[in-house]
N, C-alpha and C. Protein backbone atom coordinates (compact mmCIF):
# COMPACT_ATOMS: atom_id res chain seq x y z
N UNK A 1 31.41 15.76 -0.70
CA UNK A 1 30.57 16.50 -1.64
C UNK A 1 30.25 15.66 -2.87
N UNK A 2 31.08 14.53 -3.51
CA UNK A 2 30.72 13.83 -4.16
C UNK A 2 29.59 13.01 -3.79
N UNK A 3 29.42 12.38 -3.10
CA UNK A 3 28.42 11.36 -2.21
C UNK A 3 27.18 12.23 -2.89
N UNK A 4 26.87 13.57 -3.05
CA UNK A 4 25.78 13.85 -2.98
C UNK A 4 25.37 14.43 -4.53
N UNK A 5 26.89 13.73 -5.44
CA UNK A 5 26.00 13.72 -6.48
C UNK A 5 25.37 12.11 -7.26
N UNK A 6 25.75 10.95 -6.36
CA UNK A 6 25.35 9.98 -6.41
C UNK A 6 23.90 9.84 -5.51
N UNK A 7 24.01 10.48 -4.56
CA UNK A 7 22.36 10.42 -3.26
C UNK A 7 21.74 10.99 -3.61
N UNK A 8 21.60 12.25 -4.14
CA UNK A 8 20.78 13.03 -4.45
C UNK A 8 19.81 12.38 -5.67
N UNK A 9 20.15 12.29 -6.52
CA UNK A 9 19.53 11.72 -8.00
C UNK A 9 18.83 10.15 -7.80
N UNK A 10 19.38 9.40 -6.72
CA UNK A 10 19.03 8.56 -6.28
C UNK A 10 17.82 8.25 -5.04
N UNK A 11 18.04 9.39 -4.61
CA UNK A 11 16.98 9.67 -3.83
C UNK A 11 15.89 10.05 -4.67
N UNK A 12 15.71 10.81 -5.58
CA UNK A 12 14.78 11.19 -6.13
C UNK A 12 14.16 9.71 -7.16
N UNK A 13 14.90 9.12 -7.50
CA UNK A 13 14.19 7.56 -7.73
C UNK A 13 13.73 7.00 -7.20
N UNK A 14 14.04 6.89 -5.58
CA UNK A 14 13.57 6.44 -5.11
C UNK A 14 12.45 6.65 -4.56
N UNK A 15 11.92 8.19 -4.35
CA UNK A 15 10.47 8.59 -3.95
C UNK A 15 9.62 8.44 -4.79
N UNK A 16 10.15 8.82 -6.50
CA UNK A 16 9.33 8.38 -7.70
C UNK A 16 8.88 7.28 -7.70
N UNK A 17 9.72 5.81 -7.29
CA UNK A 17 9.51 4.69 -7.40
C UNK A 17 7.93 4.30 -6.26
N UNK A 18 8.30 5.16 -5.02
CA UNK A 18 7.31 4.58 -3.95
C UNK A 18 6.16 5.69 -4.47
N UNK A 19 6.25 6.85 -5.29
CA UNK A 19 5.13 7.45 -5.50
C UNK A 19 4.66 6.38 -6.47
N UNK A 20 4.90 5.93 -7.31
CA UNK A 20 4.47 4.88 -8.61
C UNK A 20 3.61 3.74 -8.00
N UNK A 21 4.46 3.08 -7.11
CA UNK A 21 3.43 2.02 -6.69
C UNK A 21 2.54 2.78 -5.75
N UNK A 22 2.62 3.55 -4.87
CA UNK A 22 1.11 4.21 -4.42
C UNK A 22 0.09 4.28 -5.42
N UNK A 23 0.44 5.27 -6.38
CA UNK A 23 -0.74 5.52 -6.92
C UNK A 23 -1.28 4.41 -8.06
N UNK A 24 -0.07 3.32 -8.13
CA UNK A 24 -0.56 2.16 -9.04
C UNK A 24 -1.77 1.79 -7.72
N UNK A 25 -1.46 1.23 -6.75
CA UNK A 25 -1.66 0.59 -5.61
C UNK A 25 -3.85 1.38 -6.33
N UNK A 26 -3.68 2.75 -5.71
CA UNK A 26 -4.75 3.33 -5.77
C UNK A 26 -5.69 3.69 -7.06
N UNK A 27 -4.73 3.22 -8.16
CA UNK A 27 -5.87 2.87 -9.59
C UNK A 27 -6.39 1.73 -9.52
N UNK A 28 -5.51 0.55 -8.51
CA UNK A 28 -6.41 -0.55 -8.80
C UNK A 28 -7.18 -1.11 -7.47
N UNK A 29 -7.76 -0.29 -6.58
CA UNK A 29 -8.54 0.28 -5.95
C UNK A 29 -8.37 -0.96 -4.93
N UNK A 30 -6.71 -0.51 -4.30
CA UNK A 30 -6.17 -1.30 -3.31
C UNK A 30 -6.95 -0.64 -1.22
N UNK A 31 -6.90 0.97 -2.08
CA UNK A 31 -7.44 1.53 -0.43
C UNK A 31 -9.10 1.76 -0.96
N UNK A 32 -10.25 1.44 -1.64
CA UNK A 32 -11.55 1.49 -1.64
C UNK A 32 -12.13 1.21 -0.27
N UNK A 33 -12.04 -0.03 0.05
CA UNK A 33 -12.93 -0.28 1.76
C UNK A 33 -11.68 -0.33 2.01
N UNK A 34 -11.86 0.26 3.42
CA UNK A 34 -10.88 -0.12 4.42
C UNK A 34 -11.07 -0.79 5.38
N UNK A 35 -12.61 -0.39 5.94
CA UNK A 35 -13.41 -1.09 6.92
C UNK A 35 -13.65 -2.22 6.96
N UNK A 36 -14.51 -2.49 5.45
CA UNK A 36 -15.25 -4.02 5.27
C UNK A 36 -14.63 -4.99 5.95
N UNK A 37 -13.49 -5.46 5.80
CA UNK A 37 -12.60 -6.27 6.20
C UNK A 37 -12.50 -6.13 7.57
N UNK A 38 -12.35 -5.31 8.63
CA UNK A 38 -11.91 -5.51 9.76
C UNK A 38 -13.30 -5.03 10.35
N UNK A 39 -14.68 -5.53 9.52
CA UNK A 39 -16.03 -5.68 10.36
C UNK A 39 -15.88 -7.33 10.08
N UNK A 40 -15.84 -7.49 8.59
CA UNK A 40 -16.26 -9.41 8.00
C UNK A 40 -15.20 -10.04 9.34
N UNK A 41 -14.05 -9.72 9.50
CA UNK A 41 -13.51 -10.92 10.98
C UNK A 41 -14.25 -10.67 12.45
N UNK A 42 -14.77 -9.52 12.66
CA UNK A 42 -15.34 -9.67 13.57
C UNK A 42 -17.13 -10.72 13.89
N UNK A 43 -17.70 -11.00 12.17
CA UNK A 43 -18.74 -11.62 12.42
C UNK A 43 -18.34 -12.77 12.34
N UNK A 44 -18.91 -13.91 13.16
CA UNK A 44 -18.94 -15.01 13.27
C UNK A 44 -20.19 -15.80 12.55
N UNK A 45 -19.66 -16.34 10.93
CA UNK A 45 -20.13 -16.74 10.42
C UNK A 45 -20.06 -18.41 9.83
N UNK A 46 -18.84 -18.59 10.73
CA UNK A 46 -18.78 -20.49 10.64
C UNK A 46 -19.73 -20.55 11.88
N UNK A 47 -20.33 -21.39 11.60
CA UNK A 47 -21.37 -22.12 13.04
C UNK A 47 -20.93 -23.27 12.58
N UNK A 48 -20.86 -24.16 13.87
CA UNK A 48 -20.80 -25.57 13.64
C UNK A 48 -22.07 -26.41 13.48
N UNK A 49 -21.92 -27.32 12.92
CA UNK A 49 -23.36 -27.86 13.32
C UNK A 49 -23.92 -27.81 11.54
N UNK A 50 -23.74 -26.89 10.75
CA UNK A 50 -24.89 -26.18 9.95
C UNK A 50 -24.58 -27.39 8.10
C-alpha cells in the first residue's frame, strides 16, 4: 500500500510530462502536414544527367 503513494503522484507526472511535450510538439506545428512528406519521397526529382 505504500508503493502507491510513491506511483501514484508519479504517474501523474508522468502523463503531465508526455501531455507537455504533445502539445509543445503541436504549438510548434510539428503535426501541420502529415502528407507532404510521404508524397515529396515518392516524386522523383534527382534526374541524372541535368
Amino acid at each position: 500500500m505504500e508503493a502507491l503513494y510513491l506511483l501514484v503522484p508519479l504517474s501523474v507526472l508522468v502523463v503531465a510530462g508526455a501531455l507537455w511535450v504533445f502539445f509543445g510538439a503541436a504549438d510548434s506545428g510539428q503535426f501541420d502536414d502529415l502528407e507532404g512528406p510521404a508524397y515529396r519521397v515518392l516524386q522523383d526529382d534527382d534526374r541524372a544527367g541535368n
